[in-house]
C-alpha atoms as a PDB file:
ATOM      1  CA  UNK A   1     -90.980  -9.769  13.738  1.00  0.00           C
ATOM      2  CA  UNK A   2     -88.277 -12.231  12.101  1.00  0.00           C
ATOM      3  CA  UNK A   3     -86.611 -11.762   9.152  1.00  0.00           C
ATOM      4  CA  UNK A   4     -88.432 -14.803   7.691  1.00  0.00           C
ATOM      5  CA  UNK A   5     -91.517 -13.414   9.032  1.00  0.00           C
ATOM      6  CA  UNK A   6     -90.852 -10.028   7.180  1.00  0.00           C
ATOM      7  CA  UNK A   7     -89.707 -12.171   4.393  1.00  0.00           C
ATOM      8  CA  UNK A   8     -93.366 -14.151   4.305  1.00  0.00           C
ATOM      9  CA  UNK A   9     -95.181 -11.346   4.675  1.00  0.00           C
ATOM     10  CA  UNK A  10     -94.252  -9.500   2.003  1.00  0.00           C
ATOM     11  CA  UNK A  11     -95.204 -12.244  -0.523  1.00  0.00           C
ATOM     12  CA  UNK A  12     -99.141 -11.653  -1.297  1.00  0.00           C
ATOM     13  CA  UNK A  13    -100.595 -14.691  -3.023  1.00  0.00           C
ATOM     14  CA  UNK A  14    -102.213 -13.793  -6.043  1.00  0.00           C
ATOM     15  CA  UNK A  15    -105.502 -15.529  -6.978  1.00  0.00           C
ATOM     16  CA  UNK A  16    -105.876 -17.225 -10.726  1.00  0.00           C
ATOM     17  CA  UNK A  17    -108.884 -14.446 -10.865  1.00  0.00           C
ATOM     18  CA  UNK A  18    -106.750 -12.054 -10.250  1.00  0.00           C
ATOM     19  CA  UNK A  19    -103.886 -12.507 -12.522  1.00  0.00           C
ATOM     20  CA  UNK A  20    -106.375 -13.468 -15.476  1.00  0.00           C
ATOM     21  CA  UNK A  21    -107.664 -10.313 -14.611  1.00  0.00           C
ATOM     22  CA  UNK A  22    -104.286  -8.246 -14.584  1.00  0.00           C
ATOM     23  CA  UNK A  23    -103.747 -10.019 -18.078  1.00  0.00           C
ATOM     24  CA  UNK A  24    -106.767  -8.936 -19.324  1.00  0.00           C
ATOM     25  CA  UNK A  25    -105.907  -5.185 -18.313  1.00  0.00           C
ATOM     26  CA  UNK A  26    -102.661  -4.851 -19.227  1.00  0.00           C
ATOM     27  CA  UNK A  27    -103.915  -6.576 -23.143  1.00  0.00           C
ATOM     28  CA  UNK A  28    -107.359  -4.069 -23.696  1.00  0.00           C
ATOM     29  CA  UNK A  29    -104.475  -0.740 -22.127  1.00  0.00           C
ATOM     30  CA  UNK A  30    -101.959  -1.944 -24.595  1.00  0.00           C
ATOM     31  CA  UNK A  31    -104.661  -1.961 -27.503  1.00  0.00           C
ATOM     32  CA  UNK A  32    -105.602   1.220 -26.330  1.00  0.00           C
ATOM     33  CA  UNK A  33    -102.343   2.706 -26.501  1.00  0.00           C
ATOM     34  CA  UNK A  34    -101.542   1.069 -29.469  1.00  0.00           C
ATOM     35  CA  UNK A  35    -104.799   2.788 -31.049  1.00  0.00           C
ATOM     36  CA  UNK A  36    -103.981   5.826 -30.292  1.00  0.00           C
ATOM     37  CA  UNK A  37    -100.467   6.059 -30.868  1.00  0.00           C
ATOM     38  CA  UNK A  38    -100.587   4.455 -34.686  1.00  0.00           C
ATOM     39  CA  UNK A  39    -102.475   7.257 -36.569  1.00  0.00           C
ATOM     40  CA  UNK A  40     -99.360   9.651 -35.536  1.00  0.00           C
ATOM     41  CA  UNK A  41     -96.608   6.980 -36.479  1.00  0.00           C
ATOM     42  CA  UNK A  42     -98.684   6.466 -39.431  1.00  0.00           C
ATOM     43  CA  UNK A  43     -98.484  10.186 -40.654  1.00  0.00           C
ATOM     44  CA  UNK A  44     -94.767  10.502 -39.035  1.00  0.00           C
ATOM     45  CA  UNK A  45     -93.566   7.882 -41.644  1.00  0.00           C
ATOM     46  CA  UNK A  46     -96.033   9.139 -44.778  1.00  0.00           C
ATOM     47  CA  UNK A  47     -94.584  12.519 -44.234  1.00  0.00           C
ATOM     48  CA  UNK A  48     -91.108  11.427 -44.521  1.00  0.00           C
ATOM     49  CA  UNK A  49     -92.182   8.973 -47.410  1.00  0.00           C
ATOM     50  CA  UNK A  50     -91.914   8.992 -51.307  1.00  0.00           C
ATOM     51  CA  UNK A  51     -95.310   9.136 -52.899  1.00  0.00           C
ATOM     52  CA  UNK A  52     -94.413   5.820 -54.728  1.00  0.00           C
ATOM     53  CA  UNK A  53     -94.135   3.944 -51.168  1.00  0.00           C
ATOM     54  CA  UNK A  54     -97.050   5.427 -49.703  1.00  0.00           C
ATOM     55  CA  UNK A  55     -98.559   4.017 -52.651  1.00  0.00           C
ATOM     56  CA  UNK A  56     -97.308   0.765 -52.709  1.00  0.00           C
ATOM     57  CA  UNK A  57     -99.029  -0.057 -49.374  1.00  0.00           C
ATOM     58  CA  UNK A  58    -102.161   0.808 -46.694  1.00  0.00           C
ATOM     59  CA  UNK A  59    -100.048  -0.178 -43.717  1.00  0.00           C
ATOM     60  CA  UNK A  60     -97.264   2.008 -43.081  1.00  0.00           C
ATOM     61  CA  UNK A  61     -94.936   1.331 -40.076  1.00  0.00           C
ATOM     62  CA  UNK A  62     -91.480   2.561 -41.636  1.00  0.00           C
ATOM     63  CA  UNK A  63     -90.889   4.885 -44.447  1.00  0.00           C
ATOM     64  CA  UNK A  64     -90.123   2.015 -47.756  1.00  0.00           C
ATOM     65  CA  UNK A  65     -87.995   4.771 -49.416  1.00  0.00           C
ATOM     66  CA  UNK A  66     -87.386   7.990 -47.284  1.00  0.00           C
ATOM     67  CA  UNK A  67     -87.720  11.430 -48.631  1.00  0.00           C
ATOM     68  CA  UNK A  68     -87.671  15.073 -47.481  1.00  0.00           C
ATOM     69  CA  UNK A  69     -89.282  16.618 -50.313  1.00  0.00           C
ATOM     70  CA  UNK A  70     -92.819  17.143 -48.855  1.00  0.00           C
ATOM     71  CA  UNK A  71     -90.603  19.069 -45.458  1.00  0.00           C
ATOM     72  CA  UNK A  72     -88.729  20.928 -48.071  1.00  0.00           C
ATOM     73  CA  UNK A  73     -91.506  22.375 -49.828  1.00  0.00           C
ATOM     74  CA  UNK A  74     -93.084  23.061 -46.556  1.00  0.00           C
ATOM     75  CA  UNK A  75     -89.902  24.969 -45.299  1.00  0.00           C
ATOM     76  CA  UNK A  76     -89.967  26.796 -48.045  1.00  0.00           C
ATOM     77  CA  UNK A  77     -92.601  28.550 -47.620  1.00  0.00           C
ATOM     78  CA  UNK A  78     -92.866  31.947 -47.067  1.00  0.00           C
ATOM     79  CA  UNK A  79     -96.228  32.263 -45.936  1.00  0.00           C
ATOM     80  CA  UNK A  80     -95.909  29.137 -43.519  1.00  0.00           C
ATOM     81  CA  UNK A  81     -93.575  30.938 -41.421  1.00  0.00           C
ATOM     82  CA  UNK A  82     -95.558  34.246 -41.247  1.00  0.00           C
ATOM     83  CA  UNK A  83     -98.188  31.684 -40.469  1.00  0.00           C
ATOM     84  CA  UNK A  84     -96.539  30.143 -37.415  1.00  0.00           C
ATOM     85  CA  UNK A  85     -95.652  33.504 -35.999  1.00  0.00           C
ATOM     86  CA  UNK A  86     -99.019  34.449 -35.502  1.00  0.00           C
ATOM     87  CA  UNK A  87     -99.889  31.570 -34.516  1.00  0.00           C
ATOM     88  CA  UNK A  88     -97.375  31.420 -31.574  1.00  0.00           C
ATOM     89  CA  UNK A  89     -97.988  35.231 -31.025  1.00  0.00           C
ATOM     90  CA  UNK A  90    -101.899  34.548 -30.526  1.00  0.00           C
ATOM     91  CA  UNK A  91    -100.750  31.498 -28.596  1.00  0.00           C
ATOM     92  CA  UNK A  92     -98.620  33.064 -26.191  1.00  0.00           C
ATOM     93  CA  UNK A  93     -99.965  37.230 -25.512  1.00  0.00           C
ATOM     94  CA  UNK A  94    -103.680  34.596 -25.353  1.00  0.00           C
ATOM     95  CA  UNK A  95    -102.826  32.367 -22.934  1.00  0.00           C
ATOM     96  CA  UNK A  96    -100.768  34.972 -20.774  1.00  0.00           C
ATOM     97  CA  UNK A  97    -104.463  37.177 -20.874  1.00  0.00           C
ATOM     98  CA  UNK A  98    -106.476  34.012 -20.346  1.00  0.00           C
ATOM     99  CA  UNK A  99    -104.813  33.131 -17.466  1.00  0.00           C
ATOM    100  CA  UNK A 100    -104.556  36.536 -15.395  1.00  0.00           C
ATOM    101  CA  UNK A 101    -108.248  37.275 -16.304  1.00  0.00           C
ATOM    102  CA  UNK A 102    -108.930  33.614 -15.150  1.00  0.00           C
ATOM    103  CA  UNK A 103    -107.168  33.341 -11.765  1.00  0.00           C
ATOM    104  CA  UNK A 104    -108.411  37.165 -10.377  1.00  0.00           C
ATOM    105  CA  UNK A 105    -111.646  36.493 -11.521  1.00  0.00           C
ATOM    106  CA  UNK A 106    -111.737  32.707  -9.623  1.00  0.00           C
ATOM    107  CA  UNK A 107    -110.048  34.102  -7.132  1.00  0.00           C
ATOM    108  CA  UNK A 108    -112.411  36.667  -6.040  1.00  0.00           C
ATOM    109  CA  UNK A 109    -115.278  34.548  -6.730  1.00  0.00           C
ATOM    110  CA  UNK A 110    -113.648  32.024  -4.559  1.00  0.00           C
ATOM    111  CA  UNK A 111    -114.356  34.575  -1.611  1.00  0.00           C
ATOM    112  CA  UNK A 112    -118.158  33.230  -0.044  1.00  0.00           C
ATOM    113  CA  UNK A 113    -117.959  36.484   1.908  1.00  0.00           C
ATOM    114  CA  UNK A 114    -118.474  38.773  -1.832  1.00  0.00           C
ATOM    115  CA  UNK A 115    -121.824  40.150  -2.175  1.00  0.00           C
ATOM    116  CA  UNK A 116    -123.651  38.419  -5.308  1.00  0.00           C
ATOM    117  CA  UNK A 117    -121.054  36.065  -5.807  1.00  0.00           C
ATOM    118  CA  UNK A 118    -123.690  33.823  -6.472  1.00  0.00           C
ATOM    119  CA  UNK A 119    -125.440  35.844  -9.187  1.00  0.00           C
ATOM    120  CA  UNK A 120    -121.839  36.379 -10.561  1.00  0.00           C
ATOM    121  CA  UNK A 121    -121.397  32.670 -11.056  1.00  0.00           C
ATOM    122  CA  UNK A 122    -124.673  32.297 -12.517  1.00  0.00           C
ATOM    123  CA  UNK A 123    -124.219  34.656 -15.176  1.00  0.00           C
ATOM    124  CA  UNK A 124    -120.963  32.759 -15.987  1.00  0.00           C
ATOM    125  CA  UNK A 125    -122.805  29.260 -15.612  1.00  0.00           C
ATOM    126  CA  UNK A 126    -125.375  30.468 -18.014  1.00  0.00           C
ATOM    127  CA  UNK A 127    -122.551  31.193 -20.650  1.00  0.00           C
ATOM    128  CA  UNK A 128    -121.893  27.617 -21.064  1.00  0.00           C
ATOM    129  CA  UNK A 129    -125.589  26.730 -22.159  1.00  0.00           C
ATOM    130  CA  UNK A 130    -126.646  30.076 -24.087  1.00  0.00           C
ATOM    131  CA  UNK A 131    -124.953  32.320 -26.008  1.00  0.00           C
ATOM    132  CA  UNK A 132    -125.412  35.411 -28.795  1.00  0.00           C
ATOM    133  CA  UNK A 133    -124.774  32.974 -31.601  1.00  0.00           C
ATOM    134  CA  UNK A 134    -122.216  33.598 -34.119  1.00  0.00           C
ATOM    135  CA  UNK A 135    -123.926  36.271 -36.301  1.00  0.00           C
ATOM    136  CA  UNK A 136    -123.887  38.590 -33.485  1.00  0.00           C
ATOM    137  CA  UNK A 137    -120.434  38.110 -32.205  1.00  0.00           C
ATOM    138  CA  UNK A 138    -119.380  38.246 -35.704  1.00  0.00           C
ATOM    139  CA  UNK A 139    -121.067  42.314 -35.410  1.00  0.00           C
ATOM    140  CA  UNK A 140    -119.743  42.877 -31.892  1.00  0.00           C
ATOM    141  CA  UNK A 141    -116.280  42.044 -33.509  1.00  0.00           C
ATOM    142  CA  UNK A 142    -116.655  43.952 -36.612  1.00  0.00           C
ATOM    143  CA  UNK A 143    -118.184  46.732 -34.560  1.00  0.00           C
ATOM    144  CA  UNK A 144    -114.893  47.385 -32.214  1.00  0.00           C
ATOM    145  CA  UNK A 145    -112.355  47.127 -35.589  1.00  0.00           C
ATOM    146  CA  UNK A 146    -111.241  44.141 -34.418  1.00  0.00           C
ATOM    147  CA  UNK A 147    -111.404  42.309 -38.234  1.00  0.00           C
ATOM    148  CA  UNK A 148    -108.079  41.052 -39.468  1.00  0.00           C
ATOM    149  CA  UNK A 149    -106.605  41.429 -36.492  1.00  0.00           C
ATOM    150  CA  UNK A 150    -105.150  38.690 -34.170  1.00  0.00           C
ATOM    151  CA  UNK A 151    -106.942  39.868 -31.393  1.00  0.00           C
ATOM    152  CA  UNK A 152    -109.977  39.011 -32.638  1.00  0.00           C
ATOM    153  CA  UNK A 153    -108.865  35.419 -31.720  1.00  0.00           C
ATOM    154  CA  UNK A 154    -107.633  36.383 -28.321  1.00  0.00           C
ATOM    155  CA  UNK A 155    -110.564  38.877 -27.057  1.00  0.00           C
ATOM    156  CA  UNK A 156    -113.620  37.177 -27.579  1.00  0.00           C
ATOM    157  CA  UNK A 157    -112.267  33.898 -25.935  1.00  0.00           C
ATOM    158  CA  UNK A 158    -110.494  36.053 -22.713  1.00  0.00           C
ATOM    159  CA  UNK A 159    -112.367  33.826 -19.720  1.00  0.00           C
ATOM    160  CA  UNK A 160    -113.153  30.200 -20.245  1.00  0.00           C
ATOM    161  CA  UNK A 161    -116.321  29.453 -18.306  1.00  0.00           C
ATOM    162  CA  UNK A 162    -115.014  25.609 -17.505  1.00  0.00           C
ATOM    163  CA  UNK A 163    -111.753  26.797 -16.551  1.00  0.00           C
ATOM    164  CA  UNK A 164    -112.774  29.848 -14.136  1.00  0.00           C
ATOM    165  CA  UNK A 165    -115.320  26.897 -12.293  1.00  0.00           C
ATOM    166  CA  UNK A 166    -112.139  24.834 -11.931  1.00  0.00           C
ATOM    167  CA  UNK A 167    -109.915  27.340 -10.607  1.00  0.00           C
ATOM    168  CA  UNK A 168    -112.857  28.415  -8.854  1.00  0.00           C
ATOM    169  CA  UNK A 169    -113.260  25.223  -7.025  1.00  0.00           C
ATOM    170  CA  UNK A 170    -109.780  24.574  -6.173  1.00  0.00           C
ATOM    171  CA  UNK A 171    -108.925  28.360  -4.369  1.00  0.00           C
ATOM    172  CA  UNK A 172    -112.241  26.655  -2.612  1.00  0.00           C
ATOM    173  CA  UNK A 173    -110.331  23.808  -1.458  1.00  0.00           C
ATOM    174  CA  UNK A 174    -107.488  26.171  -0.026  1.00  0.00           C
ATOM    175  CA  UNK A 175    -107.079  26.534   3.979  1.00  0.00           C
ATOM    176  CA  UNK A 176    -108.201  29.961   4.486  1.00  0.00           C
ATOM    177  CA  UNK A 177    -105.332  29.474   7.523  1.00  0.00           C
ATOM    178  CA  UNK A 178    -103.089  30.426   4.648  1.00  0.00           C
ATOM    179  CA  UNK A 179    -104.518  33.567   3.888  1.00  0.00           C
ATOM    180  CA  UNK A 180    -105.242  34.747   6.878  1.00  0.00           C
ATOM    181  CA  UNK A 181    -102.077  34.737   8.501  1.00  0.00           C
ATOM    182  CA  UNK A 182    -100.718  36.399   5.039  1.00  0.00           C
ATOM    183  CA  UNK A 183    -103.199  38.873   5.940  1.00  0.00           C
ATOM    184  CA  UNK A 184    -101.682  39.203   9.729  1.00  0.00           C
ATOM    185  CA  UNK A 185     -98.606  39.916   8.527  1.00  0.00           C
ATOM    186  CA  UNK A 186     -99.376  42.845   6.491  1.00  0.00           C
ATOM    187  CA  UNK A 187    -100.148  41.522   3.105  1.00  0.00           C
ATOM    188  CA  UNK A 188    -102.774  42.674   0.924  1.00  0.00           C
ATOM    189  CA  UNK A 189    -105.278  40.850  -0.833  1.00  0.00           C
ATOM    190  CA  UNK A 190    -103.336  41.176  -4.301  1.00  0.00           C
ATOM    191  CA  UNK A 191    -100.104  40.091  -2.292  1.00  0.00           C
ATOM    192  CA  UNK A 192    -101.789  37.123  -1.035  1.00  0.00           C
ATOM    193  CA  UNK A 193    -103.096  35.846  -4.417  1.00  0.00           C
ATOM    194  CA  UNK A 194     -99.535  36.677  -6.532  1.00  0.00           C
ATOM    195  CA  UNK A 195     -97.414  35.890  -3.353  1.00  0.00           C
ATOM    196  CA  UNK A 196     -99.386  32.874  -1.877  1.00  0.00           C
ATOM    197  CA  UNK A 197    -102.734  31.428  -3.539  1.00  0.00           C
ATOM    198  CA  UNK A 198    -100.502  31.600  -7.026  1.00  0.00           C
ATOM    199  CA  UNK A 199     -97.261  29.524  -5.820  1.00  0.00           C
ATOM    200  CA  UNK A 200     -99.347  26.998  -4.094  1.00  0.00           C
ATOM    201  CA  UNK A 201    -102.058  26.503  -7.214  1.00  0.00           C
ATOM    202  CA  UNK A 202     -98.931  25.424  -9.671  1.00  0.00           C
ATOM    203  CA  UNK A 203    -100.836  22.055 -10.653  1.00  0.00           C
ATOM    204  CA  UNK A 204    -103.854  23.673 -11.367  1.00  0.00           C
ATOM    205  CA  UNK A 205    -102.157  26.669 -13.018  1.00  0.00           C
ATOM    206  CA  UNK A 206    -100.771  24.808 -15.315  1.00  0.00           C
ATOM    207  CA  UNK A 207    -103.194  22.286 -16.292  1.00  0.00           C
ATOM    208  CA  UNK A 208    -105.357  25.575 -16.956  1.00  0.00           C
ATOM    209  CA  UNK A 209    -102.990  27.103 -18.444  1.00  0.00           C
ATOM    210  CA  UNK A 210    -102.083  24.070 -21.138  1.00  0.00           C
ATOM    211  CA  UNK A 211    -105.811  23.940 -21.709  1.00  0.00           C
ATOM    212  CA  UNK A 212    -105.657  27.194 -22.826  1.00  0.00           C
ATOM    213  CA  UNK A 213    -102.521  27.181 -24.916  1.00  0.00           C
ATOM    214  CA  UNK A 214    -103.637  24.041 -27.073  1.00  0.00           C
ATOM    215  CA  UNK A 215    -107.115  25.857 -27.807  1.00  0.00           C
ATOM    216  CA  UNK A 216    -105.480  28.987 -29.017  1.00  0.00           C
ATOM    217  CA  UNK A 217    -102.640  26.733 -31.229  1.00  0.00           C
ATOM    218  CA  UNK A 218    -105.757  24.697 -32.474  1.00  0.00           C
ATOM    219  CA  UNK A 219    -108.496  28.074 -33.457  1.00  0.00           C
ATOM    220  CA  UNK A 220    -109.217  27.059 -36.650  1.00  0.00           C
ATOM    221  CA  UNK A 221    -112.878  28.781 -36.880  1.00  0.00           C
ATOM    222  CA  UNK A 222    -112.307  32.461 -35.365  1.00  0.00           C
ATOM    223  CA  UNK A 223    -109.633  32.749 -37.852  1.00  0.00           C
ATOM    224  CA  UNK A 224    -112.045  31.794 -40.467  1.00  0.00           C
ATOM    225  CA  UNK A 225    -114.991  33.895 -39.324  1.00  0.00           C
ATOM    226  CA  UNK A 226    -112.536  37.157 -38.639  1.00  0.00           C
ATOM    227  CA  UNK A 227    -109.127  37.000 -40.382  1.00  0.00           C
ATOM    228  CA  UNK A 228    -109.195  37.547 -44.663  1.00  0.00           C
ATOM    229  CA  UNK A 229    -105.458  38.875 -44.841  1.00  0.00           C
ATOM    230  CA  UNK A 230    -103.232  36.282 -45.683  1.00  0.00           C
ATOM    231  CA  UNK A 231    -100.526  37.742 -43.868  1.00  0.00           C
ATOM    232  CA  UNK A 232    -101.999  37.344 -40.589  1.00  0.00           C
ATOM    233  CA  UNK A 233    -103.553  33.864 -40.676  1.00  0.00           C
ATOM    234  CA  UNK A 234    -103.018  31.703 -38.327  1.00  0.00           C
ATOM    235  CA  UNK A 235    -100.846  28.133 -38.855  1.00  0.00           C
ATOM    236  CA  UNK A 236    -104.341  26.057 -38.920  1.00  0.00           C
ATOM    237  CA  UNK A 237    -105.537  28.137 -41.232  1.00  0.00           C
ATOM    238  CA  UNK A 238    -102.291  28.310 -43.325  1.00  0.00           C
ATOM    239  CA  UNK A 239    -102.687  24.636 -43.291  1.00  0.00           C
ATOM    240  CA  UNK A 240    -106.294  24.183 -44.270  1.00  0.00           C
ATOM    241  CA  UNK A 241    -105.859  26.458 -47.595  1.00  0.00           C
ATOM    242  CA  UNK A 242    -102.898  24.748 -48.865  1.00  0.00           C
ATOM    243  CA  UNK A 243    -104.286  21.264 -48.247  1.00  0.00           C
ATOM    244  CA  UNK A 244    -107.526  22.463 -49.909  1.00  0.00           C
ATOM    245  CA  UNK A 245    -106.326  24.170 -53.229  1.00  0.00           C
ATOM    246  CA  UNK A 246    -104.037  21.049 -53.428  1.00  0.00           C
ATOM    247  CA  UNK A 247    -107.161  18.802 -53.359  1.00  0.00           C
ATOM    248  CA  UNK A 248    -108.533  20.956 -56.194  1.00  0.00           C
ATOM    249  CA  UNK A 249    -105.994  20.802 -58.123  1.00  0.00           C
ATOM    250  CA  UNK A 250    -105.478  17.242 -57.936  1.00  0.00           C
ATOM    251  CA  UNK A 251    -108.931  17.265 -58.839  1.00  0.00           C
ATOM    252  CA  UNK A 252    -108.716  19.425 -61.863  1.00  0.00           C
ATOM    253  CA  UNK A 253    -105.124  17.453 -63.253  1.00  0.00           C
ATOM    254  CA  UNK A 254    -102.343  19.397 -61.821  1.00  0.00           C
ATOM    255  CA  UNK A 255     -98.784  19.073 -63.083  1.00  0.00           C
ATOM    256  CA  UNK A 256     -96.691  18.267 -59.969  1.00  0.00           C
ATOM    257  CA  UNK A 257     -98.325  14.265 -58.739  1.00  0.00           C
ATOM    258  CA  UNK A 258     -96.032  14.932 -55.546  1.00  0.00           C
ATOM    259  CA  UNK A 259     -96.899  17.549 -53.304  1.00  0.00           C
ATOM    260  CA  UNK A 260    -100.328  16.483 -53.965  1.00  0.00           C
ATOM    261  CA  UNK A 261    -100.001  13.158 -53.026  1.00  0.00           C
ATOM    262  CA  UNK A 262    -100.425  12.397 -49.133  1.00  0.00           C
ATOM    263  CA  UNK A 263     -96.900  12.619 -47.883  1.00  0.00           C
ATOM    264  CA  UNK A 264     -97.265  16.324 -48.311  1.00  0.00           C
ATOM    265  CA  UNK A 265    -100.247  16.376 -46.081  1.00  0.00           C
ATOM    266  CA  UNK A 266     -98.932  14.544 -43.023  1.00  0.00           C
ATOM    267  CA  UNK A 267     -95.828  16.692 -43.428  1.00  0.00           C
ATOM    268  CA  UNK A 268     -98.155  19.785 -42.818  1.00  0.00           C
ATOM    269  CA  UNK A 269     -99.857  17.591 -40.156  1.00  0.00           C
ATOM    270  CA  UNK A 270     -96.861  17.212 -38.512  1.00  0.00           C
ATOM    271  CA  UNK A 271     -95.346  20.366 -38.297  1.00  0.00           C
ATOM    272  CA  UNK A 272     -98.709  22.038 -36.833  1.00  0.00           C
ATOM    273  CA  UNK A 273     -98.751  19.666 -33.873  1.00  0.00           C
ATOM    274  CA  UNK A 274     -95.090  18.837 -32.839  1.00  0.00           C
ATOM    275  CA  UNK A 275     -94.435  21.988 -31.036  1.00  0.00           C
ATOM    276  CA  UNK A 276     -97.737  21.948 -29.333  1.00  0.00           C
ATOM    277  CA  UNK A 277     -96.182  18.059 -28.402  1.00  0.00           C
ATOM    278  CA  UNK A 278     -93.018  19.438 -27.179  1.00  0.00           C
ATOM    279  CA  UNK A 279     -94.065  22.067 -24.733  1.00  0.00           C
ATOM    280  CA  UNK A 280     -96.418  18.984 -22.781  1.00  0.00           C
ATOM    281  CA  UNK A 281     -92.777  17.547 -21.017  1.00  0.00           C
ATOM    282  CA  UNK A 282     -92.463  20.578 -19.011  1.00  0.00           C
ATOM    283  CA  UNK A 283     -96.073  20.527 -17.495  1.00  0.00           C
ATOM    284  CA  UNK A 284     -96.830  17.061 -17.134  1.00  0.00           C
ATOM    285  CA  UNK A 285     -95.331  16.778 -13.508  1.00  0.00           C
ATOM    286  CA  UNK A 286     -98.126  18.854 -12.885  1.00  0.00           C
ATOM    287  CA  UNK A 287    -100.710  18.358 -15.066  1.00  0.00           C
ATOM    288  CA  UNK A 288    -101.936  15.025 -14.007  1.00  0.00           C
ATOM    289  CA  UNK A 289    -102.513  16.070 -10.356  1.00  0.00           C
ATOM    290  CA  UNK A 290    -104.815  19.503 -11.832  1.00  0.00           C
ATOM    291  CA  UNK A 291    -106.932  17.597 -13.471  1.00  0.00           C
ATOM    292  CA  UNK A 292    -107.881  16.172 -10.576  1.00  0.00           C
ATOM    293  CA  UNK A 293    -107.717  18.783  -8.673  1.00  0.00           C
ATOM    294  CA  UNK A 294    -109.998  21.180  -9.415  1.00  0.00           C
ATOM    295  CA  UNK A 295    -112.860  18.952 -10.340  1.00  0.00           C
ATOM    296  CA  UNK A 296    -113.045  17.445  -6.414  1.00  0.00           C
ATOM    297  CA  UNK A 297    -114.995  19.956  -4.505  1.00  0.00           C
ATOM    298  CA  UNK A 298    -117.545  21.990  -6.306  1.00  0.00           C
END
């Protein structure tokens, strides 16, 4: 083939259809984006706002006279800090327990050859449409001394039925070539899943695994149901008391207008969901091919 034959080739004639139609796409994914990206700009510039300029207008796309006041009450605040340590201890010891519960349990349910395997999944299945209700999990919790504790927030949420059907599903998808010749060569069956099925399940590891970590930074209700100590709540819960007995005092006439006012709000807004933001750089290389994933065979 020529070089102007190459050359002509490679320029595809687009149809008027079709670029009115690209046009169209790129305009409703660019409203889309720009919905969902404006509510966080919006509280990224009230929180760094005066009270007077959030005031002055409804439409807020940079901060009309900047102030840190709102971030320096936050900061200091005893309690907030106590606050985020649990909340990044319940996040962390949770997610490390979720996740090696998680992939043994999919892993040997992932194995047709296991008697009742079947039953197994059923029970798990049956999870996701009928449970004890919360009145009785509240006892079973209170029961094993597990009140004001953080692992009341860890224990009771240990296996996540949707997550254990998609790692299920995608050791499914594995060549059993894999394992086998692991097997050969002297490896057990815990060898093959830490050594092998592990290293080669990254994607889905790690959307799993991010799944897991947002729900436990985001427990806002076990916290409420299980935790009364101040001292060990949680950041969302933190957040949700101060926000509230600053509504009623605003209510009832309190004395400082400022960390009343909004700015104050969308500080604490901010600060709960930023480093929850930041860790999603280092698994987003992966995470976009797990979602995927796991869902494809069932």
């Amino acid at each position: 083939m020529t070089a102007h034959a190459t050359r002509h080739s490679n320029k595809i004639k687009t149809s008027l259809g079709s670029k009115i139609f690209d046009v169209c796409n790129i305009v409703i994914l660019g409203l889309i984006a720009l919905s969902t990206i404006y509510p966080f700009w919006d509280s990224l510039v009230v929180s760094f706002s005066s009270l007077k300029s959030y005031l002055s207008t409804n439409f807020h796309l940079w901060p009309g006279e900047w102030s840190l006041e709102a971030y320096a009450y936050m900061f200091g605040n005893e309690t907030l800090w106590s606050s985020y340590l649990n909340s990044i201890f319940v996040t962390v010891v949770g997610t490390i327990i979720n996740m090696l519960l998680t992939i043994m349990t999919a892993y040997v349910l992932s194995k047709k050859d296991l008697k009742g395997h079947r039953v197994i999944m059923f029970g798990a299945v049956f999870t996701m449409m009928f449970s004890g209700g919360i009145i009785p999990l509240y006892m079973v919790i209170k029961d094993l001394k597990m009140m004001n504790t953080l692992w009341s927030m860890i224990i009771p949420t240990a296996i996540s039925t949707y997550n254990l059907i998609v790692l299920r599903n995608f050791f499914n998808a594995l060549p059993q070539s894999v394992e086998e010749s692991a097997m050969m060569d002297g490896c057990t069956e815990v060898g093959v899943l830490f050594r092998i099925v592990i290293p080669i399940s990254k994607p889905a590891i790690t959307t799993v695994a991010l799944y897991y970590a947002v729900d436990h930074w985001n427990d806002f209700f076990s916290a409420v149901m299980y935790i009364n100590e101040q001292k060990k709540w949680p950041l969302q819960l933190f957040l949700r008391s101060m926000l509230f007995e600053n509504d009623m005092a605003y209510a009832s006439g309190g004395e400082s207008l400022y960390l009343l006012g909004q700015p104050m709000k969308m500080a604490a807004v901010m600060m709960a969901i930023i480093p929850i933001m930041c860790v999603y750089p280092f698994f987003q290389k992966h995470f976009a091919k797990g979602v995927m994933l796991g869902a494809v065979k069932g």
